[in-house]
C-alpha atoms as a PDB file:
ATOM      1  CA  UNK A   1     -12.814  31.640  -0.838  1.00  0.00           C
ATOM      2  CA  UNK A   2      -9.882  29.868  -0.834  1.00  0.00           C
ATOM      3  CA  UNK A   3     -10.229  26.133  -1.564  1.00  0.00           C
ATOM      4  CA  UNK A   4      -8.105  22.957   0.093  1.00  0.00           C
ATOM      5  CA  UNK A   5      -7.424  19.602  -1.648  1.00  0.00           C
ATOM      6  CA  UNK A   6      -9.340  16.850   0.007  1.00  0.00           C
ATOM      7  CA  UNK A   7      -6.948  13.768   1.788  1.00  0.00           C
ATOM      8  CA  UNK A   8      -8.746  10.598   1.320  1.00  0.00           C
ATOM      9  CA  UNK A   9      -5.876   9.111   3.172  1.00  0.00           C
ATOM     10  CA  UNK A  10      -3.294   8.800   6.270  1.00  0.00           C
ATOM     11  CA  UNK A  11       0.327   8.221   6.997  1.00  0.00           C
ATOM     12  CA  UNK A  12       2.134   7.265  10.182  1.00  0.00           C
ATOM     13  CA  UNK A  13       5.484   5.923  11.081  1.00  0.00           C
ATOM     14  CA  UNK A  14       4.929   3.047  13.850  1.00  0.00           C
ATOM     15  CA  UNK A  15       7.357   2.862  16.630  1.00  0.00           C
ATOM     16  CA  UNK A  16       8.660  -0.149  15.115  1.00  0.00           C
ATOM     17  CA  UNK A  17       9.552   1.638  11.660  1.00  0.00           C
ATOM     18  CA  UNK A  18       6.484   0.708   9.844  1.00  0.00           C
ATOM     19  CA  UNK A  19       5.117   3.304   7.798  1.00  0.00           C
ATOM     20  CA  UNK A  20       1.499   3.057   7.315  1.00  0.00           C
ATOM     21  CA  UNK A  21      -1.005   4.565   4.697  1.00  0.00           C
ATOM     22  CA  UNK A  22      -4.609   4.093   5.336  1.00  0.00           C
ATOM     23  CA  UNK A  23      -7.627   5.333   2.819  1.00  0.00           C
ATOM     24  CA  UNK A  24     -10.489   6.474   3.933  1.00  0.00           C
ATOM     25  CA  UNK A  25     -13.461   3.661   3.103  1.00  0.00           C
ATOM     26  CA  UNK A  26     -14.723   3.761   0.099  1.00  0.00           C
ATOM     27  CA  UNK A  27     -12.330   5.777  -1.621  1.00  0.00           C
ATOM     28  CA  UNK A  28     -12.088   5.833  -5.208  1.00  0.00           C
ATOM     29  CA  UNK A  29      -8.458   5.721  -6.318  1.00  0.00           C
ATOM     30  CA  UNK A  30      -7.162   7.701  -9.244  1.00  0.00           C
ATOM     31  CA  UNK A  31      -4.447   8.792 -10.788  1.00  0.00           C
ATOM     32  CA  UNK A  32      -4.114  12.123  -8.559  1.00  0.00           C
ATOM     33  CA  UNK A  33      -5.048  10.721  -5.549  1.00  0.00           C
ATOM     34  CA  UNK A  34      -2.573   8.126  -5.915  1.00  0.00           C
ATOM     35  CA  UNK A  35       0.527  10.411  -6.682  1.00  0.00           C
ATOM     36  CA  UNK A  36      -0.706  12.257  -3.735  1.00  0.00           C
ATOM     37  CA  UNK A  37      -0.178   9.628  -1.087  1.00  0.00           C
ATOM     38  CA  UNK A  38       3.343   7.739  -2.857  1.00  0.00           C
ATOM     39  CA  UNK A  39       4.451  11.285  -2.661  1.00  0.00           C
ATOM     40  CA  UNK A  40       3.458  11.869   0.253  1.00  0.00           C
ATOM     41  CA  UNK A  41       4.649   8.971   1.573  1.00  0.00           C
ATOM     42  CA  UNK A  42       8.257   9.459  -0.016  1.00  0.00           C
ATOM     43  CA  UNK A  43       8.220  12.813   1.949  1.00  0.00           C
ATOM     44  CA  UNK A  44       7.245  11.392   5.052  1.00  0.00           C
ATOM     45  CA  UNK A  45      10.167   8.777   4.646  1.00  0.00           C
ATOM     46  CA  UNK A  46      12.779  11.813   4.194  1.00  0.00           C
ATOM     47  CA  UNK A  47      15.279   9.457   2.299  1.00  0.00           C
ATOM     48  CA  UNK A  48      14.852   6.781   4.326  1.00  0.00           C
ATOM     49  CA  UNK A  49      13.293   3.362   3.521  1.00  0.00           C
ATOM     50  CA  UNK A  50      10.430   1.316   4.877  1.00  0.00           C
ATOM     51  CA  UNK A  51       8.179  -1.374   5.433  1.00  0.00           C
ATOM     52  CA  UNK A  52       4.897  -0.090   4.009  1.00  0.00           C
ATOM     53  CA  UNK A  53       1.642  -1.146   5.186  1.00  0.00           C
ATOM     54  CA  UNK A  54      -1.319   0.276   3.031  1.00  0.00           C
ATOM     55  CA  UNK A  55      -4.821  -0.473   4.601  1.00  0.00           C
ATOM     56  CA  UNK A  56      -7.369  -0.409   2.048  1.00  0.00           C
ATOM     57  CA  UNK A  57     -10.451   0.138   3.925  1.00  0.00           C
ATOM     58  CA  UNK A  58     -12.638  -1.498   1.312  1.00  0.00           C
ATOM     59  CA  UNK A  59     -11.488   1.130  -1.738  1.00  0.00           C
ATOM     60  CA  UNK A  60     -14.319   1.268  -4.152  1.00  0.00           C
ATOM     61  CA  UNK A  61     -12.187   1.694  -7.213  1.00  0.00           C
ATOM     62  CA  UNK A  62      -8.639   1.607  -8.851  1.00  0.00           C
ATOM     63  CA  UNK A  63      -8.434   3.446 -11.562  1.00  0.00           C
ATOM     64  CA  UNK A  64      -5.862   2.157 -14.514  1.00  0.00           C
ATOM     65  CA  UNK A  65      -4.090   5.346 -14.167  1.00  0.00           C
ATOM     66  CA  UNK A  66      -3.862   4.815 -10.456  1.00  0.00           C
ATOM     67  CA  UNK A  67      -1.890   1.138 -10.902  1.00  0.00           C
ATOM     68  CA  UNK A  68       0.426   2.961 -13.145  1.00  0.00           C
ATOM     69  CA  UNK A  69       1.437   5.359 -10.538  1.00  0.00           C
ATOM     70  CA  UNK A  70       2.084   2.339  -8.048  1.00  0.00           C
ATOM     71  CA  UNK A  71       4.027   0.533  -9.895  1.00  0.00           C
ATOM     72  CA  UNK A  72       6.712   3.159  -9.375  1.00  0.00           C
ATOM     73  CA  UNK A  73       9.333   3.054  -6.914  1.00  0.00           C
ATOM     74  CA  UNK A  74       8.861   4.335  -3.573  1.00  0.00           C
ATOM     75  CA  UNK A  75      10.080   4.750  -0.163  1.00  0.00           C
ATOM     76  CA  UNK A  76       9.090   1.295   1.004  1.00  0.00           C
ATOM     77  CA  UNK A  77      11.024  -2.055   0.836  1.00  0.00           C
ATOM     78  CA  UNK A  78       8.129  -4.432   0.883  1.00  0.00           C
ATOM     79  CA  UNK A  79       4.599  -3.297   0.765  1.00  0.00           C
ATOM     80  CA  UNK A  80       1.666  -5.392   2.792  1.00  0.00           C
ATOM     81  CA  UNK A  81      -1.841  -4.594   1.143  1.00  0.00           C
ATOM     82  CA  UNK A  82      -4.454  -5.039   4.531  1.00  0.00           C
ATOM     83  CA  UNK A  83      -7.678  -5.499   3.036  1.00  0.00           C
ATOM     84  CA  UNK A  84     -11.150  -6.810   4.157  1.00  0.00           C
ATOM     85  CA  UNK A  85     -13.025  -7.921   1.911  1.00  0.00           C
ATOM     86  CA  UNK A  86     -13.688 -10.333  -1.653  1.00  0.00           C
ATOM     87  CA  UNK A  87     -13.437  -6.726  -3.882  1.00  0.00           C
ATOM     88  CA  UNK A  88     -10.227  -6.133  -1.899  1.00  0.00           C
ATOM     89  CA  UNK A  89      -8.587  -9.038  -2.694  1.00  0.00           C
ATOM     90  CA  UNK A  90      -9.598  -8.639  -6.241  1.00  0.00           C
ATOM     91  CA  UNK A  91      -8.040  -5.433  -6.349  1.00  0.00           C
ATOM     92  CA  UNK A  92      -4.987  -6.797  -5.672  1.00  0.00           C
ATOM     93  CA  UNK A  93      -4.775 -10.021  -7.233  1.00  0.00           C
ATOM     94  CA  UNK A  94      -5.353  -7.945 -10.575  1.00  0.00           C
ATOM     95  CA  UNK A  95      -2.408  -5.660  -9.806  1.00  0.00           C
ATOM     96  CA  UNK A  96      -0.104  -7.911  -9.226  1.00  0.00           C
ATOM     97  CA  UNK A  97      -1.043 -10.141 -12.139  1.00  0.00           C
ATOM     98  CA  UNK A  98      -0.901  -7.302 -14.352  1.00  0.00           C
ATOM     99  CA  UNK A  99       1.533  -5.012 -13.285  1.00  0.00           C
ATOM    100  CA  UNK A 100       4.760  -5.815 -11.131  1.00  0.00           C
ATOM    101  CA  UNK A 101       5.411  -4.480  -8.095  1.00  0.00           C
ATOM    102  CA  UNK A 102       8.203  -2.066  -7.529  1.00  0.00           C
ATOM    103  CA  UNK A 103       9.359  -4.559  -3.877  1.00  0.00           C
ATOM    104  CA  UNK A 104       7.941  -7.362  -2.487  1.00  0.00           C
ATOM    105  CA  UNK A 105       3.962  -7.111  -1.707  1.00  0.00           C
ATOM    106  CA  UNK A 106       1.533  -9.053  -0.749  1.00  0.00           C
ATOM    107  CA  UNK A 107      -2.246  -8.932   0.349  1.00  0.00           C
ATOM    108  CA  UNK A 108      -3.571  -9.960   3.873  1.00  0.00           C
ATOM    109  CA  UNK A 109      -6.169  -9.728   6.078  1.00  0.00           C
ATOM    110  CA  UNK A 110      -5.146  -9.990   8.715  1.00  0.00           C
ATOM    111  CA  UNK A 111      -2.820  -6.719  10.257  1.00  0.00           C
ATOM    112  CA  UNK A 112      -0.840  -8.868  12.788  1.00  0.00           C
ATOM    113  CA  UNK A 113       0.121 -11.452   9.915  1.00  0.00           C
ATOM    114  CA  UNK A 114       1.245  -8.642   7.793  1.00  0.00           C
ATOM    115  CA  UNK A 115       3.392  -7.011  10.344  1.00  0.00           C
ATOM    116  CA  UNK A 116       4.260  -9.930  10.645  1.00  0.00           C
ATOM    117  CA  UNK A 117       5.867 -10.279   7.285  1.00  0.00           C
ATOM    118  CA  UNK A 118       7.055  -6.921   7.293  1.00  0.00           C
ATOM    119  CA  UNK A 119       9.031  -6.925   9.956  1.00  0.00           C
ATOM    120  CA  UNK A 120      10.551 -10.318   8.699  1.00  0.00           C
ATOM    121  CA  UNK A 121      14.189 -10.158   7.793  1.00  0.00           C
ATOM    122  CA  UNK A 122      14.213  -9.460   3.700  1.00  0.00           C
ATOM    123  CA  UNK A 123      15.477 -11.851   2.433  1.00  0.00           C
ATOM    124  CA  UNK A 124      13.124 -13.990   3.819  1.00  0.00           C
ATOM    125  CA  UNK A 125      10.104 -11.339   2.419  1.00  0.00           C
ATOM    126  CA  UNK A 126      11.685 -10.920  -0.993  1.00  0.00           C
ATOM    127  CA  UNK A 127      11.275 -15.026  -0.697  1.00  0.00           C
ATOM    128  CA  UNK A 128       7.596 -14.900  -0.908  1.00  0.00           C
ATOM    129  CA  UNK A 129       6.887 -11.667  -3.180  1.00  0.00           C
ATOM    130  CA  UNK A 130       3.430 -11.518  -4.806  1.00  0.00           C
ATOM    131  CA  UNK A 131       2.289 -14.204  -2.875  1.00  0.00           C
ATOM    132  CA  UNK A 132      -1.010 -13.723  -0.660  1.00  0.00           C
ATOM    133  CA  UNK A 133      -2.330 -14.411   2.744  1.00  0.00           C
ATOM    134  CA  UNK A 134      -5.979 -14.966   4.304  1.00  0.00           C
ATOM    135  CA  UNK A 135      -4.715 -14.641   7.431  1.00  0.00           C
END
């Protein structure tokens, strides 16, 4: 029997050209997983850029290998990290310290602040890159 490789994750383009990339809670996040969803979200894009907003969905891990493959240049032109939680925020704070981002990102929790931002014109996002919200 034929087996199928699991998606821990979702992409949808929003009618106002948001693309957005949810994991599934509790997801760990490794190095294959990872490559899976920027590629996936690169394919979804078809050549086109966009705002990206990745919901985190309280991700239990992020593996080393996993930041690596973020730090890459995608699809999106600013990327809003939704999460929920302390560990979340954690998450992110170390990524950004340790690793730039490939376009303007920041964390929030709050959805409507970050669509907020991402939807903002760019220069005014680029502005503000690696800074974060509690919305």
């Amino acid at each position: 029997m034929a087996e199928t490789d699991h998606v821990d994750y979702t992409i949808q383009l929003e009618p106002d050209n948001v693309l957005i990339l949810a994991w599934d809670p509790g997801v760990r996040i490794e190095a294959g997983n990872a490559r899976a969803a920027v590629d996936a979200v690169n394919e979804f894009a078809a050549g086109n850029r966009y705002p990206l907003l990745v919901r985190m969905a309280n991700a239990s891990h992020l593996s080393r290998a996993a930041r690596d493959v973020f730090i890459e240049p995608c699809a999106a032109t600013r990327i809003a990290l939704l999460g929920e939680n302390p560990v979340d925020r954690i998450l992110v704070d170390y990524q950004l310290a340790a690793q730039p981002a490939p376009c303007p990102t920041r964390f929030f929790t709050s959805e409507a602040e970050a669509m907020t931002w991402l939807l903002e014109p760019e220069q005014q996002a680029g502005e503000q890159q690696g800074r974060t919200a509690t919305g």
